[in-house]
C-alpha atoms as a PDB file:
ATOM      1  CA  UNK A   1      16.608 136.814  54.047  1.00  0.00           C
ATOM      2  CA  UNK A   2      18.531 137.463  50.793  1.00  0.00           C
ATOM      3  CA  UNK A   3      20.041 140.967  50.358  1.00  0.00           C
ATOM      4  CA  UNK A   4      18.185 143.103  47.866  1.00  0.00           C
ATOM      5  CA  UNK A   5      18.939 146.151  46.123  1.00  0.00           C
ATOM      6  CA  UNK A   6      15.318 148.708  46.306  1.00  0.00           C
ATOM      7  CA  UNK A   7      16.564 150.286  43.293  1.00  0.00           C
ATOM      8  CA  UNK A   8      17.155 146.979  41.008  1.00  0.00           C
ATOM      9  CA  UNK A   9      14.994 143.751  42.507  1.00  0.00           C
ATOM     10  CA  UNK A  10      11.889 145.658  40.694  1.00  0.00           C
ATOM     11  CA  UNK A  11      14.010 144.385  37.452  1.00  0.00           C
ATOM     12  CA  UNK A  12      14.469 140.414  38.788  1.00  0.00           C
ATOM     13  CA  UNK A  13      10.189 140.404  39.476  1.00  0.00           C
ATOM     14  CA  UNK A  14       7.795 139.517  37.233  1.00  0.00           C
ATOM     15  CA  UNK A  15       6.466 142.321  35.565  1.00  0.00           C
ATOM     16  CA  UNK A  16       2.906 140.972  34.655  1.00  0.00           C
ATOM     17  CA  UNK A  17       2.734 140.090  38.571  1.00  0.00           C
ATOM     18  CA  UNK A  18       1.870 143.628  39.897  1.00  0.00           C
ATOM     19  CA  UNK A  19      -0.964 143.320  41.443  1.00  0.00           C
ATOM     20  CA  UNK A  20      -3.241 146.623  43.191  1.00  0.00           C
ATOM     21  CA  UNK A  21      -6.108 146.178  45.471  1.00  0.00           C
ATOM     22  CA  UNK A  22      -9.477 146.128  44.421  1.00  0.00           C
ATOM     23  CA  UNK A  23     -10.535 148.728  46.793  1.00  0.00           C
ATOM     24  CA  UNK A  24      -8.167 151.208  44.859  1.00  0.00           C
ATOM     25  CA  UNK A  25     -10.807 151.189  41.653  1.00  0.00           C
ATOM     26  CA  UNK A  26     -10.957 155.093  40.441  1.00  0.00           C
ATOM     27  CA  UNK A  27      -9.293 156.627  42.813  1.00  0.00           C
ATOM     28  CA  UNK A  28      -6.638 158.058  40.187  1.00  0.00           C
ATOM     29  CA  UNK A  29      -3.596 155.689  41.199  1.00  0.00           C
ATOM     30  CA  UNK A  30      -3.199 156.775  44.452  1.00  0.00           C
ATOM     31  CA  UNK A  31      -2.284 152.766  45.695  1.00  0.00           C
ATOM     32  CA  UNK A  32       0.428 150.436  46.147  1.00  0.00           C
ATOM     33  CA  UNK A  33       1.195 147.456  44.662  1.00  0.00           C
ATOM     34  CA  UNK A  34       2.191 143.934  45.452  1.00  0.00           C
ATOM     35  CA  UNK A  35       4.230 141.858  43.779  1.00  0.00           C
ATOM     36  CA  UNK A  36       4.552 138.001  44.532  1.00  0.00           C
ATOM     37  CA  UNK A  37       6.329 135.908  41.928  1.00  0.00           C
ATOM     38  CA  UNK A  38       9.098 135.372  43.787  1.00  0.00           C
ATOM     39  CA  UNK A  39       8.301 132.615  46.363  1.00  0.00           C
ATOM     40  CA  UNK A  40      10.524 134.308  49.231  1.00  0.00           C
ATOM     41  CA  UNK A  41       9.499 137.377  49.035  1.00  0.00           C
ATOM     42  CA  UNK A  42       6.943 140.278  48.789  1.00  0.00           C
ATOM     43  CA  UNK A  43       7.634 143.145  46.828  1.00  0.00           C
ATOM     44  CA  UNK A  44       5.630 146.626  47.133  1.00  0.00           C
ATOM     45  CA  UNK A  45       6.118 150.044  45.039  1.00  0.00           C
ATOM     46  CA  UNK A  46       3.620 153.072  44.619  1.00  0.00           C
ATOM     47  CA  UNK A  47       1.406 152.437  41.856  1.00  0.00           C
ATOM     48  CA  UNK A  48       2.315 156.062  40.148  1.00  0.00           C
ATOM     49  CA  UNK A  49       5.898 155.534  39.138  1.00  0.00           C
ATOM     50  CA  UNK A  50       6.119 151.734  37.784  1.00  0.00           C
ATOM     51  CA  UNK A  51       9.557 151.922  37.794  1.00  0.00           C
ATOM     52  CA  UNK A  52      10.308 153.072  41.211  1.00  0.00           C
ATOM     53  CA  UNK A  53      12.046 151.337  43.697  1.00  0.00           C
ATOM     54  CA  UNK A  54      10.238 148.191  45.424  1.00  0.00           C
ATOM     55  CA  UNK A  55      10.217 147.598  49.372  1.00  0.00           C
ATOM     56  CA  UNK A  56      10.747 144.078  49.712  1.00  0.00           C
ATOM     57  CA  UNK A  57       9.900 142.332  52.452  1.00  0.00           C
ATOM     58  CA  UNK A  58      10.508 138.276  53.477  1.00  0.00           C
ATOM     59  CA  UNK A  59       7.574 136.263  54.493  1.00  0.00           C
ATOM     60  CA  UNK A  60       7.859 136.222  57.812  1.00  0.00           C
ATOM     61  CA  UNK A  61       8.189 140.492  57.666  1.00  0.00           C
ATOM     62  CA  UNK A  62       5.551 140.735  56.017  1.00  0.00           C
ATOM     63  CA  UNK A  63       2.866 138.396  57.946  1.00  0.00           C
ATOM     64  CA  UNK A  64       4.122 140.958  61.066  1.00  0.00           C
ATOM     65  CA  UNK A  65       3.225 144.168  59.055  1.00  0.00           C
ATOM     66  CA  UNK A  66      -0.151 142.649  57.416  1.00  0.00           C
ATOM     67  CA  UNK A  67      -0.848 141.304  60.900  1.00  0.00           C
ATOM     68  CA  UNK A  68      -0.364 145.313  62.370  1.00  0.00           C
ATOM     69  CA  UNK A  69      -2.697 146.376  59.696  1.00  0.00           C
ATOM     70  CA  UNK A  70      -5.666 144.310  60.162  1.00  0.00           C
ATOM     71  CA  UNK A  71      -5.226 145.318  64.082  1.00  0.00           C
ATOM     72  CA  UNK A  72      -5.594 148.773  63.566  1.00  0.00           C
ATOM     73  CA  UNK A  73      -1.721 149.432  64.461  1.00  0.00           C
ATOM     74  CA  UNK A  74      -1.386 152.492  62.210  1.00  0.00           C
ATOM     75  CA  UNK A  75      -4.931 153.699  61.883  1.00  0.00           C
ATOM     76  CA  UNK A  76      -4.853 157.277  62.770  1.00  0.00           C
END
């Protein structure tokens, strides 16, 4: 994987590419959101500060975390 900075990749993604789930409809903004116009990567930041640093993850990290979520991994 590339090296990215959290506090500057937010600036090399395309802005119109935020995306939030549906499921987070009214619930004031309390979501994350994706972000995946770059190819290599997936980006994610908290939906309340735009501008905040973005966790970025390759593909392959990011199939393991999505794959930990549907399986219940951190359901509490």
């Amino acid at each position: 994987m590339q090296s990215y900075n959290p506090d500057t990749v937010s600036s090399s993604l395309d802005d119109a590419a935020w995306q939030r789930p549906e499921a987070c409809g009214g619930n004031g903004g309390d979501c994350v959101e994706v972000n995946l116009s770059d190819p290599d990567v997936v980006a994610v930041r908290d939906s309340k500060i735009t501008r905040s640093p973005a966790l970025v993850f390759d593909n392959r990290e990011w199939a393991a975390f999505a794959g930990a979520l549907r399986e219940g991994q951190f359901d509490r």
